[in-house]
Structure formats: C-alpha cells, structure tokens
PDB file of N, CA and C in Angstrom:
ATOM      1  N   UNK A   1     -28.958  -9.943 -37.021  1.00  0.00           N
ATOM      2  CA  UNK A   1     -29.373  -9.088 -38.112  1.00  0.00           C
ATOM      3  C   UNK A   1     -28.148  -8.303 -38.582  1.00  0.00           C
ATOM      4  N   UNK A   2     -28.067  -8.291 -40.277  1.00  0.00           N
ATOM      5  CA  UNK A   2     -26.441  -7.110 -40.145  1.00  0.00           C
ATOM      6  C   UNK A   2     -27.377  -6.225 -40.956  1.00  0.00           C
ATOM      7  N   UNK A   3     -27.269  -5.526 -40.422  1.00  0.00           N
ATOM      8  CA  UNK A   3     -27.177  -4.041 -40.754  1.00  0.00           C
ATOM      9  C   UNK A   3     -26.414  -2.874 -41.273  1.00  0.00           C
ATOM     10  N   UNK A   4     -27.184  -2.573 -42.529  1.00  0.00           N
ATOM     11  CA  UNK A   4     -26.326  -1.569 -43.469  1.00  0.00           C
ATOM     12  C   UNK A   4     -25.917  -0.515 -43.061  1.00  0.00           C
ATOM     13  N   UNK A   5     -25.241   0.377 -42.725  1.00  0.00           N
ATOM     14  CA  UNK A   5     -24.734   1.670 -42.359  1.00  0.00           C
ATOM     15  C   UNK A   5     -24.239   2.530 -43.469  1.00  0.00           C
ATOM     16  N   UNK A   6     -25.185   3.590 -44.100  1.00  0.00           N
ATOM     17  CA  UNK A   6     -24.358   4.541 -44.880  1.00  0.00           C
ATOM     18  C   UNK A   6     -24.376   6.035 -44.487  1.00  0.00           C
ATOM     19  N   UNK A   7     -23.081   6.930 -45.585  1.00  0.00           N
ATOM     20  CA  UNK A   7     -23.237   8.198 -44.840  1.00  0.00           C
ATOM     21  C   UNK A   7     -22.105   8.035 -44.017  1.00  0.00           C
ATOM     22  N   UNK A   8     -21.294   7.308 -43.793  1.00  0.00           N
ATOM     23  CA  UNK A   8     -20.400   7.538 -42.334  1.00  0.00           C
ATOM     24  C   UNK A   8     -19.179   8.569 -42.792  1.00  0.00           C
ATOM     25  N   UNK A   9     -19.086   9.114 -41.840  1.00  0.00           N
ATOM     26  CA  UNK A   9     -17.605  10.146 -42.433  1.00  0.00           C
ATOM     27  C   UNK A   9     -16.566   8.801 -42.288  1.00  0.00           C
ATOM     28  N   UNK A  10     -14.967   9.545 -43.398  1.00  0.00           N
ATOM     29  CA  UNK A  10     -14.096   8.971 -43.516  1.00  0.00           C
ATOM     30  C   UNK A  10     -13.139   8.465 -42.366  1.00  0.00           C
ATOM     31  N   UNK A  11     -13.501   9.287 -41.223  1.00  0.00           N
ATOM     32  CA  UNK A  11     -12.292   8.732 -40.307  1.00  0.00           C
ATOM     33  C   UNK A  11     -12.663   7.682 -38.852  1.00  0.00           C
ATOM     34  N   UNK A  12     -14.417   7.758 -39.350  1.00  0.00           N
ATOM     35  CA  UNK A  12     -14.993   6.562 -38.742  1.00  0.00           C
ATOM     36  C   UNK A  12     -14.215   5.094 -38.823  1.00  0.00           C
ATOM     37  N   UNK A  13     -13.789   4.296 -37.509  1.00  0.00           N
ATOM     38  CA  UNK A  13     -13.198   3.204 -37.401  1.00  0.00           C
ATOM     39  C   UNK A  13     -14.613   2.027 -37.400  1.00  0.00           C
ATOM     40  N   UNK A  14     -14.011   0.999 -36.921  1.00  0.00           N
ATOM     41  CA  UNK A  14     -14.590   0.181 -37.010  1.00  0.00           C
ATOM     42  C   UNK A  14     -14.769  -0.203 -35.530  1.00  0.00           C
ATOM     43  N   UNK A  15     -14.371   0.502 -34.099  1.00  0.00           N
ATOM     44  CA  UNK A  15     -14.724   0.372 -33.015  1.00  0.00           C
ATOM     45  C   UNK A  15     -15.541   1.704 -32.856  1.00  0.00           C
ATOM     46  N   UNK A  16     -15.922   3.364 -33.725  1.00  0.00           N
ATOM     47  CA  UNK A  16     -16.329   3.792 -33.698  1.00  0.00           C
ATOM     48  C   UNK A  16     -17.512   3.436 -34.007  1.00  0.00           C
ATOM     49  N   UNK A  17     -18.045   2.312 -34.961  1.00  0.00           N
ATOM     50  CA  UNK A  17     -19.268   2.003 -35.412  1.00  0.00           C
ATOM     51  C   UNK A  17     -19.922   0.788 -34.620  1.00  0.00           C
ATOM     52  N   UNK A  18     -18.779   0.383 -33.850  1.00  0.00           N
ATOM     53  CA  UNK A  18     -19.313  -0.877 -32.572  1.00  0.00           C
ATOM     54  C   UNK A  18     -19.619   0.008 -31.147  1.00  0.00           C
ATOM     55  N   UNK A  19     -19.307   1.310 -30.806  1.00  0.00           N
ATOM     56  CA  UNK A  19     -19.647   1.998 -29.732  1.00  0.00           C
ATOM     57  C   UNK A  19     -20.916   2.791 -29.916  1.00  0.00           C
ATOM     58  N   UNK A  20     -21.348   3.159 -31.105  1.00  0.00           N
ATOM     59  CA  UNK A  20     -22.289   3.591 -31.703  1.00  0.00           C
ATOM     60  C   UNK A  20     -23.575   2.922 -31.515  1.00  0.00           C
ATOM     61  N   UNK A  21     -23.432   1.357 -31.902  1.00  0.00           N
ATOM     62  CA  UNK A  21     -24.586   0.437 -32.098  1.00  0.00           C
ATOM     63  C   UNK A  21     -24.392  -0.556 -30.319  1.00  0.00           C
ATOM     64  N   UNK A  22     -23.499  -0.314 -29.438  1.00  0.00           N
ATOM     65  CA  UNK A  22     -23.254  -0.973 -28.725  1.00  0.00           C
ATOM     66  C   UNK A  22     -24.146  -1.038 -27.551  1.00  0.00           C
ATOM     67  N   UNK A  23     -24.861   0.665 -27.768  1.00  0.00           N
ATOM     68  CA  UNK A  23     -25.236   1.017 -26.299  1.00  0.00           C
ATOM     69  C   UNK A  23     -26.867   0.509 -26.328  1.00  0.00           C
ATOM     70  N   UNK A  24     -26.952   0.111 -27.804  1.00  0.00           N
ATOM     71  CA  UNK A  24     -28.101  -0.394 -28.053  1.00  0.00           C
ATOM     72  C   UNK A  24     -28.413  -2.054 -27.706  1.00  0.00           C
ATOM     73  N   UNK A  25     -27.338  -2.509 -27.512  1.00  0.00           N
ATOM     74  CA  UNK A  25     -27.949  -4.151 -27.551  1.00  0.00           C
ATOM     75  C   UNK A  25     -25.875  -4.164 -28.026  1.00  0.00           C
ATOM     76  N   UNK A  26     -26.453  -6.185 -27.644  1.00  0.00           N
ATOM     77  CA  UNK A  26     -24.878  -6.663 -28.039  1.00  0.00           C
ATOM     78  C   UNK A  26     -24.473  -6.683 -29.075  1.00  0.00           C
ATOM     79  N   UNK A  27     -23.059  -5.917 -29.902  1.00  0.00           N
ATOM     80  CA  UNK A  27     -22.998  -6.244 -31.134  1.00  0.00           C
ATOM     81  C   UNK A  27     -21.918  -7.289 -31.992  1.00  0.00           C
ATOM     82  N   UNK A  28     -22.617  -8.133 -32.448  1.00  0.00           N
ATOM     83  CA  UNK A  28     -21.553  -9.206 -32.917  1.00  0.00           C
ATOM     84  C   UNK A  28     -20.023  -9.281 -33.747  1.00  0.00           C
ATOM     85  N   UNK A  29     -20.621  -7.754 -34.482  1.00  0.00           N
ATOM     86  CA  UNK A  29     -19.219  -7.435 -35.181  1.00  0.00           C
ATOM     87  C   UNK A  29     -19.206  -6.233 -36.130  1.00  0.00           C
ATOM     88  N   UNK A  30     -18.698  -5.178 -36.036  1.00  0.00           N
ATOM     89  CA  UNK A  30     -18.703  -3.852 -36.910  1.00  0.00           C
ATOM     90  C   UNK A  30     -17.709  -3.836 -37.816  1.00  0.00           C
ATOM     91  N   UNK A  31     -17.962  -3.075 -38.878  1.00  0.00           N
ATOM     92  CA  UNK A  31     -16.935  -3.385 -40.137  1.00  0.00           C
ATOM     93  C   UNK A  31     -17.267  -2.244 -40.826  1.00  0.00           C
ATOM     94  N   UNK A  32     -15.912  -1.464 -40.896  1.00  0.00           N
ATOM     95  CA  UNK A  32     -16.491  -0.204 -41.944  1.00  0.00           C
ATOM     96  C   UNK A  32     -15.868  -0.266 -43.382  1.00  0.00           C
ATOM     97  N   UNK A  33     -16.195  -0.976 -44.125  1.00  0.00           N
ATOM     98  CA  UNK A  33     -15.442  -1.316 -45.743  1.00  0.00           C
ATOM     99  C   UNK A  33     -14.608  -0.377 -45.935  1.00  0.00           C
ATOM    100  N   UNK A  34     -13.926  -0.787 -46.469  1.00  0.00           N
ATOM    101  CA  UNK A  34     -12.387   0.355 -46.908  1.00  0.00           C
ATOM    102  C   UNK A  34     -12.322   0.035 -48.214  1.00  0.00           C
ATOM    103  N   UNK A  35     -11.691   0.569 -49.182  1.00  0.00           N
ATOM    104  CA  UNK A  35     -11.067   0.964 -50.507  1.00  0.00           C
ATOM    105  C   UNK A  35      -9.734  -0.309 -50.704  1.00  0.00           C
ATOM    106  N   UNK A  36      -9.549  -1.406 -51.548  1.00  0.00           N
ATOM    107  CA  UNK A  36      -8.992  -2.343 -51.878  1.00  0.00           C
ATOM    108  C   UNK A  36      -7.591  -1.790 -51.755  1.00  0.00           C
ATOM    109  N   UNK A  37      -7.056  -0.830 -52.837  1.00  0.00           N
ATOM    110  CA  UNK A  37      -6.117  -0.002 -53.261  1.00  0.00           C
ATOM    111  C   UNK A  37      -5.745   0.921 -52.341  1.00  0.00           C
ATOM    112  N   UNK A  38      -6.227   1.918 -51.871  1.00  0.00           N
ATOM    113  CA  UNK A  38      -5.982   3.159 -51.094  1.00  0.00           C
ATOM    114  C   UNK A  38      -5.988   2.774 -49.057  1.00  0.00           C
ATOM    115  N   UNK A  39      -6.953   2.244 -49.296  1.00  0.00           N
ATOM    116  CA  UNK A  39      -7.144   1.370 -47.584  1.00  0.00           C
ATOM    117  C   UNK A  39      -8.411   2.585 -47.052  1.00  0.00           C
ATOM    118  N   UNK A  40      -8.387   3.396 -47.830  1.00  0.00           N
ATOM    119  CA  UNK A  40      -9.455   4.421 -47.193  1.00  0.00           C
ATOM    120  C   UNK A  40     -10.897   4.142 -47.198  1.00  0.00           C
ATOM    121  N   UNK A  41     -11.322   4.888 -46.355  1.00  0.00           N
ATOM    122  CA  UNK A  41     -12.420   4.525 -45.853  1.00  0.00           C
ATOM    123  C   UNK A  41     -13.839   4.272 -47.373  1.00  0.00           C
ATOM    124  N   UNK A  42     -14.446   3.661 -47.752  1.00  0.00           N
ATOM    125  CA  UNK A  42     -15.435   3.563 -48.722  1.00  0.00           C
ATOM    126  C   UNK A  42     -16.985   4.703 -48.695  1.00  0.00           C
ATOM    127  N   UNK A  43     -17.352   4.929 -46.999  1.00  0.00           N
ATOM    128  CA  UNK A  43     -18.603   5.785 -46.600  1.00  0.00           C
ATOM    129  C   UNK A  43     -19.667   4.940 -45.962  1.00  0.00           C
ATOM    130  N   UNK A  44     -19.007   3.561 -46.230  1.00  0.00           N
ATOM    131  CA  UNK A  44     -20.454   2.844 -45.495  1.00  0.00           C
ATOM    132  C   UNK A  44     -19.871   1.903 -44.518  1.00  0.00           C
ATOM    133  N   UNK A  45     -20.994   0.533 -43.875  1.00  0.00           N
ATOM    134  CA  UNK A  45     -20.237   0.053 -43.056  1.00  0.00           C
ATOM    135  C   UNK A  45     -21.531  -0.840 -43.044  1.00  0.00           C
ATOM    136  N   UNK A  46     -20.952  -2.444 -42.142  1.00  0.00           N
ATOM    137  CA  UNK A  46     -22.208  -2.896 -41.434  1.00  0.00           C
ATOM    138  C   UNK A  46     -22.132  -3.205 -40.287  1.00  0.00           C
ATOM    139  N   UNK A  47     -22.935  -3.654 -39.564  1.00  0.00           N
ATOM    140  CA  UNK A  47     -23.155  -3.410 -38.002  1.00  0.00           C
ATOM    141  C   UNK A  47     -24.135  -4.991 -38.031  1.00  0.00           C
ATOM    142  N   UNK A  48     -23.244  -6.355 -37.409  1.00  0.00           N
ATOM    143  CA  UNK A  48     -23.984  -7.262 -37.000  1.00  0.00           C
ATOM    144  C   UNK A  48     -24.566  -7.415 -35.543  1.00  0.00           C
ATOM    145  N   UNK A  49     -25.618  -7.681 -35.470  1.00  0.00           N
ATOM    146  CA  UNK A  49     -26.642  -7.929 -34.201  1.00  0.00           C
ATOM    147  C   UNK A  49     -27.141  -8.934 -34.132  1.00  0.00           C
ATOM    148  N   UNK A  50     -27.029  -9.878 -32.802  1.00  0.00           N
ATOM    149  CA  UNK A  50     -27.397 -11.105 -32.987  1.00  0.00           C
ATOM    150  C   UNK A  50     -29.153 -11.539 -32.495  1.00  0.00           C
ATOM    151  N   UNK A  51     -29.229  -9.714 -31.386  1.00  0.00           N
ATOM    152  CA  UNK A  51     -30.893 -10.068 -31.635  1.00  0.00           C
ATOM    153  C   UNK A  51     -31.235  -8.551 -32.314  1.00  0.00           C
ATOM    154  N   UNK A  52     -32.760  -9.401 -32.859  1.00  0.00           N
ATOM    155  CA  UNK A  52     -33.249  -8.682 -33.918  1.00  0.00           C
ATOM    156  C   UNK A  52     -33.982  -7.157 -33.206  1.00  0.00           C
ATOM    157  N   UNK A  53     -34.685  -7.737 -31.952  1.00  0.00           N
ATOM    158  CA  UNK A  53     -35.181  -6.352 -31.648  1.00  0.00           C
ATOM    159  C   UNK A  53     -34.430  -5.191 -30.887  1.00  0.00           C
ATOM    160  N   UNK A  54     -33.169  -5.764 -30.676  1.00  0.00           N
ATOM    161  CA  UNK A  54     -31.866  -4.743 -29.887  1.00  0.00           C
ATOM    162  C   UNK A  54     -31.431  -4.483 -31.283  1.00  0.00           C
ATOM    163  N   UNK A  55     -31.561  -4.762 -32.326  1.00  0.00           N
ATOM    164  CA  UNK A  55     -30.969  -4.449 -34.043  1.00  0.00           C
ATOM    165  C   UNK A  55     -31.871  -3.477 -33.858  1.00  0.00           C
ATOM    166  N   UNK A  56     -33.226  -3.464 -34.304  1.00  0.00           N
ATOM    167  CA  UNK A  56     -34.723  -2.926 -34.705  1.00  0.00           C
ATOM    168  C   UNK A  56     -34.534  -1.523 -33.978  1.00  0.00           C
ATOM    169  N   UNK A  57     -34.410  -1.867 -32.655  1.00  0.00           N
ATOM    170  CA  UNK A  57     -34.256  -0.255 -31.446  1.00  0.00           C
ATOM    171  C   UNK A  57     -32.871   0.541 -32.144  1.00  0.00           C
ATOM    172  N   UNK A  58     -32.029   0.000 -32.431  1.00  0.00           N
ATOM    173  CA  UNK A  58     -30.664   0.535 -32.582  1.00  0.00           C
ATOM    174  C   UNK A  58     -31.018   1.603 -33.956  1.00  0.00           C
ATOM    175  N   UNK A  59     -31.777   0.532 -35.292  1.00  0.00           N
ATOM    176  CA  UNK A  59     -31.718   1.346 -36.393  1.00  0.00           C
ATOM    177  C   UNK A  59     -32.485   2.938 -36.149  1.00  0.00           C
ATOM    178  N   UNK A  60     -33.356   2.454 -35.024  1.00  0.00           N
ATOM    179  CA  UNK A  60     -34.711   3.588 -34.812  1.00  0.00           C
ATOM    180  C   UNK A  60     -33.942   4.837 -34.345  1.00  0.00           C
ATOM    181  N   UNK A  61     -33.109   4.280 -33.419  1.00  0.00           N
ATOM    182  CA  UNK A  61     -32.327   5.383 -32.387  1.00  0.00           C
ATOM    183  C   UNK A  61     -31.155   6.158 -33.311  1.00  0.00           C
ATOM    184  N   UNK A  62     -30.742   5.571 -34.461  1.00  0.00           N
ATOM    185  CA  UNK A  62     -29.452   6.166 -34.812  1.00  0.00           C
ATOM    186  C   UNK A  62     -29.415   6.616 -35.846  1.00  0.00           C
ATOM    187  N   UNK A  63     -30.689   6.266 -36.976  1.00  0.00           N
ATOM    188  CA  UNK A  63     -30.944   6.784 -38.343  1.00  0.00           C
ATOM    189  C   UNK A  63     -30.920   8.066 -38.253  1.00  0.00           C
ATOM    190  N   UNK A  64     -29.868   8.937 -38.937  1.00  0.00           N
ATOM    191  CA  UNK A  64     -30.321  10.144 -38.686  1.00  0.00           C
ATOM    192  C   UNK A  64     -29.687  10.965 -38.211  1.00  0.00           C
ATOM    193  N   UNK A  65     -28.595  10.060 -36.812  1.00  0.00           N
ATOM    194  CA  UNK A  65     -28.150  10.837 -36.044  1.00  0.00           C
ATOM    195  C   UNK A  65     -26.324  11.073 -36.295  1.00  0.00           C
ATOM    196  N   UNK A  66     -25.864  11.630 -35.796  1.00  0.00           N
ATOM    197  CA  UNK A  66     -24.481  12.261 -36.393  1.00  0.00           C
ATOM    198  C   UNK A  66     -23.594  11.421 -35.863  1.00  0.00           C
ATOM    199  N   UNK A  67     -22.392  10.843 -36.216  1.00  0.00           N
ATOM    200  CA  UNK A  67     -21.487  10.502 -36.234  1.00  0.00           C
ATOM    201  C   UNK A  67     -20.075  10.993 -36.483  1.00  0.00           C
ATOM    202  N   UNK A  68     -19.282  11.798 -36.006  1.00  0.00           N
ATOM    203  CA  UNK A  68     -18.149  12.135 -36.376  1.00  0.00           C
ATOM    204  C   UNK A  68     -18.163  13.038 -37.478  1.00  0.00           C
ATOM    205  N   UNK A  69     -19.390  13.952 -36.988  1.00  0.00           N
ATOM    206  CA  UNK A  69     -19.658  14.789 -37.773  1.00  0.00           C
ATOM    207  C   UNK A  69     -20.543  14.767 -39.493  1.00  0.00           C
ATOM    208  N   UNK A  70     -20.826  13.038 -39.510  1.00  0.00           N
ATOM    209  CA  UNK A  70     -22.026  13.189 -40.728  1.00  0.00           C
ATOM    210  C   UNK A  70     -23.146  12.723 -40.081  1.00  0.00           C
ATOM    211  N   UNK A  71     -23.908  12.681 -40.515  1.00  0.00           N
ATOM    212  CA  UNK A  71     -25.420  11.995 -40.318  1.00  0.00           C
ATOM    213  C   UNK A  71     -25.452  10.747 -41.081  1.00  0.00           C
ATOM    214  N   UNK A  72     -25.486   9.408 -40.428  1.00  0.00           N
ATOM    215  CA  UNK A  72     -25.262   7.986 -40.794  1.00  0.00           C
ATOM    216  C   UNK A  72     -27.000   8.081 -41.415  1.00  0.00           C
ATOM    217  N   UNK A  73     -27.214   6.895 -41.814  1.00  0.00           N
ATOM    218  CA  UNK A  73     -28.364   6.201 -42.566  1.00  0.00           C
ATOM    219  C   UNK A  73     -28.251   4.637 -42.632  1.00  0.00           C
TER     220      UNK A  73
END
C-alpha cells in the first residue's frame, strides 16, 4: 500500500519518515518529495507498505501525531 503523508515539517528526511512508519509493520520504501530547483523539502511524502493491514494500523496510529515538530496527515 503507498501511502500519502502530508503536513511533514521541512527538515524531515526520508529515514525520518521510514522510522516513523517502521515500528508499525515492514516498510518497503519512504520518500519525502523535494523541490526540483531548490532540493528543499516540498511538505509531503509517501510511505510504501507491502502489507495492507501493518499499512491500515500505521495510518490509525500516526494520523495526527507530531513529527519533528508538525502534526503529519
């Protein structure tokens, strides 16, 4: 399942958003989009999961919850 991630603060990595979703189930691959031009961070990200109900628990557990100081979605 990939999963949308928005809301992330700017200095969120892309192993910050795989430790996040990790403790939930295995994650296949985290990616926090960056800016073409600048390289900076965009605000969102996705989060692949290869099973659906370790995805399903993860979105339940983390919607909401803070990240590096924002509240992801």
């Amino acid at each position: 399942m990939n999963i949308y991630v928005g809301k992330i603060a700017y200095e969120v990595t892309d192993e910050d958003l795989r430790g996040a979703f990790d403790v939930h189930g295995e994650v296949a691959s985290a990616t926090v989009i960056l800016d073409k031009y600048s390289g900076r961070s965009r605000g969102f990200g996705f989060v692949e999961m290869s099973n659906n109900s370790e995805a399903e628990a993860a979105i339940e557990a983390l919607n909401g919850t803070e990240l590096k100081g924002r509240r992801i979605v």
